[in-house]
PDB file of N, CA and C in Angstrom:
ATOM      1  N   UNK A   1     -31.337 -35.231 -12.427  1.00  0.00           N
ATOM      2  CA  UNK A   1     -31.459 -36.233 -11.373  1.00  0.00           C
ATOM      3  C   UNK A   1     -31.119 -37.604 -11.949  1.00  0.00           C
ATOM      4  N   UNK A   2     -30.385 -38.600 -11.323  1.00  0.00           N
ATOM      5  CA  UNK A   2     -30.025 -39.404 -11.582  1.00  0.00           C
ATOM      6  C   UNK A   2     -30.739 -40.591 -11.247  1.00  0.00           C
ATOM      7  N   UNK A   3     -31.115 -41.567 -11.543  1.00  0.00           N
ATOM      8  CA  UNK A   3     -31.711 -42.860 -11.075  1.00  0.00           C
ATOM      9  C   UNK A   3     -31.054 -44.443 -11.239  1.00  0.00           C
ATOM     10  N   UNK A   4     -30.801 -45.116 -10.462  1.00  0.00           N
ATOM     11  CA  UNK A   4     -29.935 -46.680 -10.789  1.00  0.00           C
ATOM     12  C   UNK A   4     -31.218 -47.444 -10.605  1.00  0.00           C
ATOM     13  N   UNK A   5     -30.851 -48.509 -11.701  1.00  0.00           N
ATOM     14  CA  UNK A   5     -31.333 -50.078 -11.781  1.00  0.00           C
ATOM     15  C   UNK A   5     -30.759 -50.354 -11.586  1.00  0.00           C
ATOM     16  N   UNK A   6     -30.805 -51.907 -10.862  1.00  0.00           N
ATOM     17  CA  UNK A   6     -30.585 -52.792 -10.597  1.00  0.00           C
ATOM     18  C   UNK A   6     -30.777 -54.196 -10.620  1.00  0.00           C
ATOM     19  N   UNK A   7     -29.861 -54.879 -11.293  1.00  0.00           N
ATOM     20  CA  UNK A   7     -31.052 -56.468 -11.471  1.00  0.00           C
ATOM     21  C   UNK A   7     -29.855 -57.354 -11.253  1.00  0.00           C
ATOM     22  N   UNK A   8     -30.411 -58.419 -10.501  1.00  0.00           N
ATOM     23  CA  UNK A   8     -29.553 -59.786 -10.379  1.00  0.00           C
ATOM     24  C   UNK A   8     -30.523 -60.601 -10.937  1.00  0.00           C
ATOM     25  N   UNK A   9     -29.800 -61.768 -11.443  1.00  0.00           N
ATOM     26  CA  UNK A   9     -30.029 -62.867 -11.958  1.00  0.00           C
ATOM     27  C   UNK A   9     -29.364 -64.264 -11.722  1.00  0.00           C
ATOM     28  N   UNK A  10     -29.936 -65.322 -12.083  1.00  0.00           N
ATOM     29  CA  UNK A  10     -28.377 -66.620 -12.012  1.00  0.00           C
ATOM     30  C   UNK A  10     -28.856 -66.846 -13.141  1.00  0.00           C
ATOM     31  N   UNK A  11     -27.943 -67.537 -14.053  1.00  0.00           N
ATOM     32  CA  UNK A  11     -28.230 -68.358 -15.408  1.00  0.00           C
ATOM     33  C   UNK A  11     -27.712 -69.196 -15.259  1.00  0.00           C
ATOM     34  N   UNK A  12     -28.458 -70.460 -16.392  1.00  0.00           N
ATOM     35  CA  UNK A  12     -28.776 -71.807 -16.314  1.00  0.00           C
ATOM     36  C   UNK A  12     -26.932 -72.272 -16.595  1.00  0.00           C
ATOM     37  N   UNK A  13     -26.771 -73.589 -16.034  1.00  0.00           N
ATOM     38  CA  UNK A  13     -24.887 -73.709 -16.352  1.00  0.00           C
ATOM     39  C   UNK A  13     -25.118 -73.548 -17.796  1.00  0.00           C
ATOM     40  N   UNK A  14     -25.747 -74.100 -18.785  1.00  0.00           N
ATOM     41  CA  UNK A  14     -25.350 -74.556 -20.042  1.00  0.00           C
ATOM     42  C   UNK A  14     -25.739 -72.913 -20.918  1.00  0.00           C
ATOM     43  N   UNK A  15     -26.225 -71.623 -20.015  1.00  0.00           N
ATOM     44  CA  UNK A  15     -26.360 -70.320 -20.714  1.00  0.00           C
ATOM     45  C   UNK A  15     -25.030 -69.809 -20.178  1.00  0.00           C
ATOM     46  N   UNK A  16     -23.918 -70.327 -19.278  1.00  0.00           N
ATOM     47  CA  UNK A  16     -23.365 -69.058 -18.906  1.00  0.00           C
ATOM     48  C   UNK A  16     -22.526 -68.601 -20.034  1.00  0.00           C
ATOM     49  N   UNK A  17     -22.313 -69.130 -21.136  1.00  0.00           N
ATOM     50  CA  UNK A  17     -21.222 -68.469 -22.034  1.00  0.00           C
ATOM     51  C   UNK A  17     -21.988 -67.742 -22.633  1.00  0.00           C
ATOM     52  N   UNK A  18     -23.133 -68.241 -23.032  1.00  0.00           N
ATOM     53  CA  UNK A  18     -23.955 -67.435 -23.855  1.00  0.00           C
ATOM     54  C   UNK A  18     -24.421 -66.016 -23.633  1.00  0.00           C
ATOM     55  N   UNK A  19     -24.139 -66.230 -21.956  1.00  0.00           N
ATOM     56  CA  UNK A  19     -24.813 -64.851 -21.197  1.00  0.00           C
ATOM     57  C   UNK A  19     -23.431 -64.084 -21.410  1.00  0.00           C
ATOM     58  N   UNK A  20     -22.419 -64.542 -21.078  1.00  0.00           N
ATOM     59  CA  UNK A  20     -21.071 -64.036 -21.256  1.00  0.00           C
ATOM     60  C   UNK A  20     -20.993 -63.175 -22.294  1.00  0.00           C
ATOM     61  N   UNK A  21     -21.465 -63.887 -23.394  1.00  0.00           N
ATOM     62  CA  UNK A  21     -20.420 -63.123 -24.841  1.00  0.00           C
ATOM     63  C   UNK A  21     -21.870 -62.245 -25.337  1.00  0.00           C
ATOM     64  N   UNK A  22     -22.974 -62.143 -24.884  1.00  0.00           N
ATOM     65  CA  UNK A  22     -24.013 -61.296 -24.892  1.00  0.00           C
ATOM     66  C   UNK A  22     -23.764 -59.716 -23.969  1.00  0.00           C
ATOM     67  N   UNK A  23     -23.221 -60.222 -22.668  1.00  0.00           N
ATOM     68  CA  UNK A  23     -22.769 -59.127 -22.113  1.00  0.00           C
ATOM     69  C   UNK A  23     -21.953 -58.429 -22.806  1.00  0.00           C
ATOM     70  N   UNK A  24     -20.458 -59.138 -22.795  1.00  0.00           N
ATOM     71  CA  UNK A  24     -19.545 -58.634 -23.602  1.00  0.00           C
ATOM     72  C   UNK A  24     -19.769 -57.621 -24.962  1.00  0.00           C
ATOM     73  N   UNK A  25     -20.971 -57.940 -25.791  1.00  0.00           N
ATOM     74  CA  UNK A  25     -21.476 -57.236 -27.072  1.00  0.00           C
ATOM     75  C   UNK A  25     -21.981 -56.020 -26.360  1.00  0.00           C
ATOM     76  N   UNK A  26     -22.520 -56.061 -25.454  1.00  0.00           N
ATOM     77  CA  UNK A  26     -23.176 -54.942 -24.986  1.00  0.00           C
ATOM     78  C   UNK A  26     -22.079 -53.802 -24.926  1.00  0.00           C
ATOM     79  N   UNK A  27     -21.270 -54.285 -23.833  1.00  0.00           N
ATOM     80  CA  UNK A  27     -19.965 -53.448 -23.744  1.00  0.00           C
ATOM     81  C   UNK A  27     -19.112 -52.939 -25.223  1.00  0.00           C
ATOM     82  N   UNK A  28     -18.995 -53.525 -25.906  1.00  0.00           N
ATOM     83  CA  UNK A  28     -18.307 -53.494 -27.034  1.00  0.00           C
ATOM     84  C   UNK A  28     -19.268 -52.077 -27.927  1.00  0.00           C
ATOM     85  N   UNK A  29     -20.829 -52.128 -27.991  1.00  0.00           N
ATOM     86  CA  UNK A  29     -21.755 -51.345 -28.728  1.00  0.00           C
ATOM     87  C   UNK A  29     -21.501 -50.350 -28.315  1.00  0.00           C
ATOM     88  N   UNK A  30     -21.367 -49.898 -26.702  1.00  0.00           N
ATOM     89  CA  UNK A  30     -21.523 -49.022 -25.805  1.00  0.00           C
ATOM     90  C   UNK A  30     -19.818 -47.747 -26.178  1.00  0.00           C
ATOM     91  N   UNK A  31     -19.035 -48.804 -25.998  1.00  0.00           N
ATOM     92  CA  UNK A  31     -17.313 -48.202 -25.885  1.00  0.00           C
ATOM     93  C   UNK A  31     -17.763 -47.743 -27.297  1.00  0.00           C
ATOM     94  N   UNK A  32     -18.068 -47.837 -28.587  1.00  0.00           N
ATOM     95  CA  UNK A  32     -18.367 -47.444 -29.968  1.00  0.00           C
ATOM     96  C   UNK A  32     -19.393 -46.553 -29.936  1.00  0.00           C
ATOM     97  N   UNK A  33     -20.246 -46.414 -29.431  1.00  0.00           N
ATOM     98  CA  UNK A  33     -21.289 -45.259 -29.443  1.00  0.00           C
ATOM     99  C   UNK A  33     -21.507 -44.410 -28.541  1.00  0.00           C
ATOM    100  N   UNK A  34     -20.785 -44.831 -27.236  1.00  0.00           N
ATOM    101  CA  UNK A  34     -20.642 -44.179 -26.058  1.00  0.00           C
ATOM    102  C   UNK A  34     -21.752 -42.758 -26.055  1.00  0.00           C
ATOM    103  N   UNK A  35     -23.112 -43.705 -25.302  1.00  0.00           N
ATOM    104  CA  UNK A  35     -24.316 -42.891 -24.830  1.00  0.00           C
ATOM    105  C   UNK A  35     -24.406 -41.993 -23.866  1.00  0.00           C
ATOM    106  N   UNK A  36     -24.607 -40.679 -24.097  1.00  0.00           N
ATOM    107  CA  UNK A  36     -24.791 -39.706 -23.005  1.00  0.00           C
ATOM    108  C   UNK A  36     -25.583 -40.089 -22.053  1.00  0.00           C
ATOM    109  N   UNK A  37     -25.750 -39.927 -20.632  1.00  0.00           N
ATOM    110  CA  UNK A  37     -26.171 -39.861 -19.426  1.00  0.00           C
ATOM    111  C   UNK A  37     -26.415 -41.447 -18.842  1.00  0.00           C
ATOM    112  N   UNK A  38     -25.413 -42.094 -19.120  1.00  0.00           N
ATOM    113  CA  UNK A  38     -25.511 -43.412 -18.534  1.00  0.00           C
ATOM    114  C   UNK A  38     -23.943 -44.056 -18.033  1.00  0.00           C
ATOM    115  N   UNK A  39     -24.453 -44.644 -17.188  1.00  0.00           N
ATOM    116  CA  UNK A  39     -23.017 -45.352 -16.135  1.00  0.00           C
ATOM    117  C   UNK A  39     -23.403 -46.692 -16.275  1.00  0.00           C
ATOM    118  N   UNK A  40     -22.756 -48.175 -16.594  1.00  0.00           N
ATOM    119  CA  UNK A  40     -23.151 -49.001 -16.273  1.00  0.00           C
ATOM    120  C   UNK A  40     -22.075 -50.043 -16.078  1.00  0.00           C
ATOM    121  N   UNK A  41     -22.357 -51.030 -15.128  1.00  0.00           N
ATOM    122  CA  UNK A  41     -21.537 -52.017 -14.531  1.00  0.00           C
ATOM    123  C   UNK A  41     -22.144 -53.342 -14.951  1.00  0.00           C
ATOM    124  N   UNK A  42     -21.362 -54.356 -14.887  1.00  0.00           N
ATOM    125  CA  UNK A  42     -22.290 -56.041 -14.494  1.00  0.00           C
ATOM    126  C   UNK A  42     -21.114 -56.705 -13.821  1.00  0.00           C
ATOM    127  N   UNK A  43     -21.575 -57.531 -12.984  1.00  0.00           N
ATOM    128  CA  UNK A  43     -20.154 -58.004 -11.936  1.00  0.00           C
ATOM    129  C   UNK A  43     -20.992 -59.358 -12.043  1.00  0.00           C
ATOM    130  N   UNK A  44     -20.180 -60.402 -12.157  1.00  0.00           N
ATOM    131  CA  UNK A  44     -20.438 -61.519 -12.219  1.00  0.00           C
ATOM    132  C   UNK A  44     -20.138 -62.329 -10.314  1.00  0.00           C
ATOM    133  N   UNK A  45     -20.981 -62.234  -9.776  1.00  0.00           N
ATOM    134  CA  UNK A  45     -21.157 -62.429  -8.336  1.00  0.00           C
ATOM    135  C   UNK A  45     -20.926 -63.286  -7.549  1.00  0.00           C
ATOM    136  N   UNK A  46     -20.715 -64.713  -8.522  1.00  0.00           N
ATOM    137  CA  UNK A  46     -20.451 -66.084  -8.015  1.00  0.00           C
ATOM    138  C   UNK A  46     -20.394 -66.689  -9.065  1.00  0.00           C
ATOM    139  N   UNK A  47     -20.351 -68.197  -9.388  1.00  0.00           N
ATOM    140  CA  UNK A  47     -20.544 -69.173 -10.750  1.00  0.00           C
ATOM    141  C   UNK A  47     -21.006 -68.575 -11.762  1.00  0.00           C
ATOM    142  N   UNK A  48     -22.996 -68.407 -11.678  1.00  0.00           N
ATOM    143  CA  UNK A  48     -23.450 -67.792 -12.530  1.00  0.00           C
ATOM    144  C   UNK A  48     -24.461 -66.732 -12.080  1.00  0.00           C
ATOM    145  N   UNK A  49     -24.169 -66.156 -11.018  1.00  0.00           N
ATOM    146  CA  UNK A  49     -24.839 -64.803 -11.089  1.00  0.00           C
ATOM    147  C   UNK A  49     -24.242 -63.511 -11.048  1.00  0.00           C
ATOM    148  N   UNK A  50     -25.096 -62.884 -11.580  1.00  0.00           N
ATOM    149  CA  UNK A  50     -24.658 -61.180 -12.115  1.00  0.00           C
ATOM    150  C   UNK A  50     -25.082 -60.208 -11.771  1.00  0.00           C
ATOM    151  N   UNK A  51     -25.247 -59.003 -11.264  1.00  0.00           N
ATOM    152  CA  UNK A  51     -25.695 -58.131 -11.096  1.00  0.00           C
ATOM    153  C   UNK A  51     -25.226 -57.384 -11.783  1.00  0.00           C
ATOM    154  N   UNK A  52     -26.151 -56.187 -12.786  1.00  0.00           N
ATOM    155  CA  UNK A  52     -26.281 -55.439 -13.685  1.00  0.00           C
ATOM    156  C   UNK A  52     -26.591 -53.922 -12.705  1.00  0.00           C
ATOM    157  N   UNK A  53     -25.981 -52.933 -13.008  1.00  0.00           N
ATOM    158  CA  UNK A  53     -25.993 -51.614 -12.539  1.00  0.00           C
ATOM    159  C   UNK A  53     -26.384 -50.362 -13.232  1.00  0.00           C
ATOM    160  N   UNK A  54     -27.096 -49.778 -13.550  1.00  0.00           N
ATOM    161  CA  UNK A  54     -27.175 -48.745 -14.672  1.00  0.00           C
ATOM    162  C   UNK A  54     -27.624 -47.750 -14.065  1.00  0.00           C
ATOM    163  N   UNK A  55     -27.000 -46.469 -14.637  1.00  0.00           N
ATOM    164  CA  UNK A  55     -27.438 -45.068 -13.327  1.00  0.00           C
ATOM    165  C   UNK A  55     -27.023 -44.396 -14.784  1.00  0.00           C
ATOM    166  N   UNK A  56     -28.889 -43.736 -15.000  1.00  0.00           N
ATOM    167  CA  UNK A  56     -29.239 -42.771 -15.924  1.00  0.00           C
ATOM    168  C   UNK A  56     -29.357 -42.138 -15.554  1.00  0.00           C
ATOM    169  N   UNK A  57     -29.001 -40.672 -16.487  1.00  0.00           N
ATOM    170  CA  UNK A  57     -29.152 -39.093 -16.003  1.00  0.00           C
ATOM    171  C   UNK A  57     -30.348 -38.694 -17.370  1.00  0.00           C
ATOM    172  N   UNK A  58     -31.462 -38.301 -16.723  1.00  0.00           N
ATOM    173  CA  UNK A  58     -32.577 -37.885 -17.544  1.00  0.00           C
ATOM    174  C   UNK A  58     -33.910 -38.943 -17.624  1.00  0.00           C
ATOM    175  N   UNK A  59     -34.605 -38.717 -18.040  1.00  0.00           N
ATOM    176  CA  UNK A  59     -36.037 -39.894 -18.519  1.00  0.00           C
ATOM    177  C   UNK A  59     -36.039 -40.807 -19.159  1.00  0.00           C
ATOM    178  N   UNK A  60     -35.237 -40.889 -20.514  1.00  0.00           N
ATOM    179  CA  UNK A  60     -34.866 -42.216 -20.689  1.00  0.00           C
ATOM    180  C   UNK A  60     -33.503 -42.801 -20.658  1.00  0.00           C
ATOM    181  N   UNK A  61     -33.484 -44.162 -20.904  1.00  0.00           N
ATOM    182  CA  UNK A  61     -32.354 -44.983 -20.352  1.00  0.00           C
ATOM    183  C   UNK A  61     -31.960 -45.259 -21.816  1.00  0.00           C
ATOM    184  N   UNK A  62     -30.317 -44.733 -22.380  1.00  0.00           N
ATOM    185  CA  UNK A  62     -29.719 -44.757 -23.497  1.00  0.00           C
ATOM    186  C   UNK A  62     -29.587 -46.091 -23.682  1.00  0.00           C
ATOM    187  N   UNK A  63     -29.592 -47.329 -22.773  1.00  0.00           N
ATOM    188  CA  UNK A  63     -29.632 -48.723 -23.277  1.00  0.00           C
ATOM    189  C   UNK A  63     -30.739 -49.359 -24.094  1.00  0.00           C
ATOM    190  N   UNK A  64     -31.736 -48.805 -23.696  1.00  0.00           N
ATOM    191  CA  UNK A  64     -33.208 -48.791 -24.863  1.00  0.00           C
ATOM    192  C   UNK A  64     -32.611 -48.827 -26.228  1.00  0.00           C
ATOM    193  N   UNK A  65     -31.649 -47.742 -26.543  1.00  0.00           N
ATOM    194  CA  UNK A  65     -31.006 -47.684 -28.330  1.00  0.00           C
ATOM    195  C   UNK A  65     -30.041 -48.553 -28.473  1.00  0.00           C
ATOM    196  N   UNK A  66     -29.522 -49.312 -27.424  1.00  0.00           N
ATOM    197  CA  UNK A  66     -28.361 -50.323 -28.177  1.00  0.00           C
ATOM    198  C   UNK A  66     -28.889 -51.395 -28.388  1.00  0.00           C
ATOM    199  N   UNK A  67     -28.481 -52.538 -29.351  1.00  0.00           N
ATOM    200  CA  UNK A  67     -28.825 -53.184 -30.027  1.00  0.00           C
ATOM    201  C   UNK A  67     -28.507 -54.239 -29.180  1.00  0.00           C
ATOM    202  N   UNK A  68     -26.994 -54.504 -29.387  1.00  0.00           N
ATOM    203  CA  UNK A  68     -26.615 -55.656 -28.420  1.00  0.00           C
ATOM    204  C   UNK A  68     -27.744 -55.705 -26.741  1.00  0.00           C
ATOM    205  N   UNK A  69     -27.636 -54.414 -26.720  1.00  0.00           N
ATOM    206  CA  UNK A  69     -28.542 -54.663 -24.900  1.00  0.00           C
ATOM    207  C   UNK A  69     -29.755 -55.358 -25.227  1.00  0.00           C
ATOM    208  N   UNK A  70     -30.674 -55.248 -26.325  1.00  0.00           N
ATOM    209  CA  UNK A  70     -31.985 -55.482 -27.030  1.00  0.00           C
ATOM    210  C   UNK A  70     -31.732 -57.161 -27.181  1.00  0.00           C
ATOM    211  N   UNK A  71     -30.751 -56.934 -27.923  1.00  0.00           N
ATOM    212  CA  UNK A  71     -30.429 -58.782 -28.276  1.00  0.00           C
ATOM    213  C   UNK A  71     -30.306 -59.442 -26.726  1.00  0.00           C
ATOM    214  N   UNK A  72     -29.221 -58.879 -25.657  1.00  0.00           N
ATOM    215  CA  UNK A  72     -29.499 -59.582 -24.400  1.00  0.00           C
ATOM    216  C   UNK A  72     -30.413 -59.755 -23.772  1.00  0.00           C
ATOM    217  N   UNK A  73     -31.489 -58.691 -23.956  1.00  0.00           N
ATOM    218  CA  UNK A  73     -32.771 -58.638 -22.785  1.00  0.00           C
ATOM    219  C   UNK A  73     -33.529 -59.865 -23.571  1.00  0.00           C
ATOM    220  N   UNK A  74     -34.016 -60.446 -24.977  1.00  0.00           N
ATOM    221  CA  UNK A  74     -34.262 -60.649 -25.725  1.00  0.00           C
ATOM    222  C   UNK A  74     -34.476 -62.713 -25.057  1.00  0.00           C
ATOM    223  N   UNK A  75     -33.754 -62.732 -24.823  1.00  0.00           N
ATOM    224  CA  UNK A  75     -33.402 -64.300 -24.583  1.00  0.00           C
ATOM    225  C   UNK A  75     -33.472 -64.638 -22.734  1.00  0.00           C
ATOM    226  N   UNK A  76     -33.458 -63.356 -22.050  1.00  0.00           N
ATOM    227  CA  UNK A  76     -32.969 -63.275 -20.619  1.00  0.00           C
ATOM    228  C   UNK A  76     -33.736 -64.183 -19.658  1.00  0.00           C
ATOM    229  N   UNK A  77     -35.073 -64.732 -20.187  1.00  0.00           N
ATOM    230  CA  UNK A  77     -36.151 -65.137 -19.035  1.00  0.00           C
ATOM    231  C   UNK A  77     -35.479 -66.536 -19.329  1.00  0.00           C
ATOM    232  N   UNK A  78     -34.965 -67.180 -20.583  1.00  0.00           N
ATOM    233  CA  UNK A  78     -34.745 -68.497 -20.907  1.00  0.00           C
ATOM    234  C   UNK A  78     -33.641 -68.901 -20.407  1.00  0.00           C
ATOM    235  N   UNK A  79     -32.774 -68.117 -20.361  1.00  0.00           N
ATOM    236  CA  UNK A  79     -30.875 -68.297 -19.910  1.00  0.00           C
ATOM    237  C   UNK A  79     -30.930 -68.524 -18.145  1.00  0.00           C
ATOM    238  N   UNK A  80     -32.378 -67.765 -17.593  1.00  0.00           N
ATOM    239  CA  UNK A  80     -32.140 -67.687 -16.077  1.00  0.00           C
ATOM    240  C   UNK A  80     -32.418 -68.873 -15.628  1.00  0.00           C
ATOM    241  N   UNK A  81     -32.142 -69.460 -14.093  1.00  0.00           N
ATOM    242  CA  UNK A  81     -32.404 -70.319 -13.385  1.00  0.00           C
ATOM    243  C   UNK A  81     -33.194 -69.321 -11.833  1.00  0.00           C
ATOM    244  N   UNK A  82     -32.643 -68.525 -12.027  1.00  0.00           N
ATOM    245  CA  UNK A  82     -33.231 -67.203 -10.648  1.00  0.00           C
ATOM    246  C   UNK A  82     -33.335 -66.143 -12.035  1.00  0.00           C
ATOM    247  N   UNK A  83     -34.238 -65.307 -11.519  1.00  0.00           N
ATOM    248  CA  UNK A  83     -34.384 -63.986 -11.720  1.00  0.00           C
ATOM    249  C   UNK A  83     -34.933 -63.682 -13.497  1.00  0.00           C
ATOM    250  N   UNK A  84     -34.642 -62.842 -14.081  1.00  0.00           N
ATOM    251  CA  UNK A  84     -33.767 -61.706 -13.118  1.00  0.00           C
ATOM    252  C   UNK A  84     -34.593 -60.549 -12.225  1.00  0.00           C
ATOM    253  N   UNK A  85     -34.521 -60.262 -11.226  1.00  0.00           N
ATOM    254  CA  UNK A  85     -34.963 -59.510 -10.180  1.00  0.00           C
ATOM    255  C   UNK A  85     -34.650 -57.944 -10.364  1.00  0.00           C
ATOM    256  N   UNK A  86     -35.266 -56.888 -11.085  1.00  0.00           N
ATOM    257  CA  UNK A  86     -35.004 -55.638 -11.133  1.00  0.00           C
ATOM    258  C   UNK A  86     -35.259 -54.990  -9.955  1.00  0.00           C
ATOM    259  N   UNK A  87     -34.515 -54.354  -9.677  1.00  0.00           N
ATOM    260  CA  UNK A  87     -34.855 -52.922  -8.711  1.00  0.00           C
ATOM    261  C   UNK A  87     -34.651 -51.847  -8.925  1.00  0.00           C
ATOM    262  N   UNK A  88     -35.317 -50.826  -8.481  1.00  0.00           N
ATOM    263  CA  UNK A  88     -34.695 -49.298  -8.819  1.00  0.00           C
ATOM    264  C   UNK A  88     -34.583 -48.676  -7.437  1.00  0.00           C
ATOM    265  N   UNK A  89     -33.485 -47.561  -7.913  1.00  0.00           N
ATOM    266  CA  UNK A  89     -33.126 -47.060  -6.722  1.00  0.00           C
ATOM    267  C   UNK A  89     -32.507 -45.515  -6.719  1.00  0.00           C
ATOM    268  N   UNK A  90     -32.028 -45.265  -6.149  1.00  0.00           N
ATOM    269  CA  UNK A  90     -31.526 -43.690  -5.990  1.00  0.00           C
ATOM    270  C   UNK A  90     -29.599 -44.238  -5.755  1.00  0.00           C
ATOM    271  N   UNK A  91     -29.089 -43.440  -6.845  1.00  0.00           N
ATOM    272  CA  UNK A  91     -27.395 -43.356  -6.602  1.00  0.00           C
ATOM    273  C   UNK A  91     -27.319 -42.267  -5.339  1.00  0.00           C
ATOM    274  N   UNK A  92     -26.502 -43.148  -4.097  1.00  0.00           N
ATOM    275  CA  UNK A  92     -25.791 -42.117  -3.132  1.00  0.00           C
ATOM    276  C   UNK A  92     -24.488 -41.517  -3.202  1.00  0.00           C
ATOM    277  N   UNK A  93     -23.622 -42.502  -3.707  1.00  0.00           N
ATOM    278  CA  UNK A  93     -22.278 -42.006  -4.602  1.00  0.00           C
ATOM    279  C   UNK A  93     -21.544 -42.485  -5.437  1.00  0.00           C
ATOM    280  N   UNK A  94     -20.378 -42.117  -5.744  1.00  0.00           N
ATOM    281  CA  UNK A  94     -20.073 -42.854  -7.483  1.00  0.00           C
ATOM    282  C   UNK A  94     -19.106 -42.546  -7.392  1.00  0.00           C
ATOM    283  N   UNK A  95     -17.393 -43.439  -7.531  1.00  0.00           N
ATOM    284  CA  UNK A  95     -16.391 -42.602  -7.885  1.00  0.00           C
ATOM    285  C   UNK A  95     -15.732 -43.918  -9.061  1.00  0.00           C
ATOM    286  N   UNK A  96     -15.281 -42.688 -10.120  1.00  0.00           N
ATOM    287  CA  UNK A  96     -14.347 -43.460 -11.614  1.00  0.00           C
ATOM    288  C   UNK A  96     -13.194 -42.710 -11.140  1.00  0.00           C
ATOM    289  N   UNK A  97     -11.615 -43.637 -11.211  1.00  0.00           N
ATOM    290  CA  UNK A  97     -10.652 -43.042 -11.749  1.00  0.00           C
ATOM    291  C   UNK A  97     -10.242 -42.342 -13.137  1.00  0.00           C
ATOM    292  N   UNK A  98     -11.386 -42.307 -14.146  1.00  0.00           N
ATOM    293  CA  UNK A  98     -11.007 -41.857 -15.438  1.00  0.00           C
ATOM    294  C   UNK A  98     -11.185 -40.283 -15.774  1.00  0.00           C
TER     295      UNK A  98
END
């Protein structure tokens, strides 16, 4: 069974690079270790907000073991101006061209 988070946030003007090249590491850890049972997105929504997507298959969430994700969550309450606002939810569908 599958489960999605969800979290939006805005960050402060003078965090958005910082939030930037924090994301970016994440992605970079992920494409290199590429974790079983996880899907994840972040779409940058306007100026500075983001919504983060993650749809795990199993009990825990393989972003717990990356480092870079640890280093982002790490700083996240200070960088925001909103949020960030988690939700969880149920995936209804999903399509990758890959």
């Amino acid at each position: 069974m599958s489960r999605a988070v969800v979290v939006r946030y805005r960050v402060k003007p003078e965090a958005l690079d910082v939030n930037i090249r924090l994301i970016r590491e994440v992605y970079e850890e992920l494409a290199a270790s590429r974790p079983e049972g996880l899907r994840y997105n972040t779409c940058r929504v306007d100026d500075r907000t983001f919504v983060h997507v993650a749809v795990v298959e199993g009990e825990t969430n393989p972003l717990d073991d990356v480092a870079a994700f640890r280093a982002f969550t790490e700083g996240i309450a200070e960088r925001c101006e909103e949020g960030p606002l988690p939700m969880s939810g149920e995936q209804v569908g999903s399509y990758s061209a890959d």
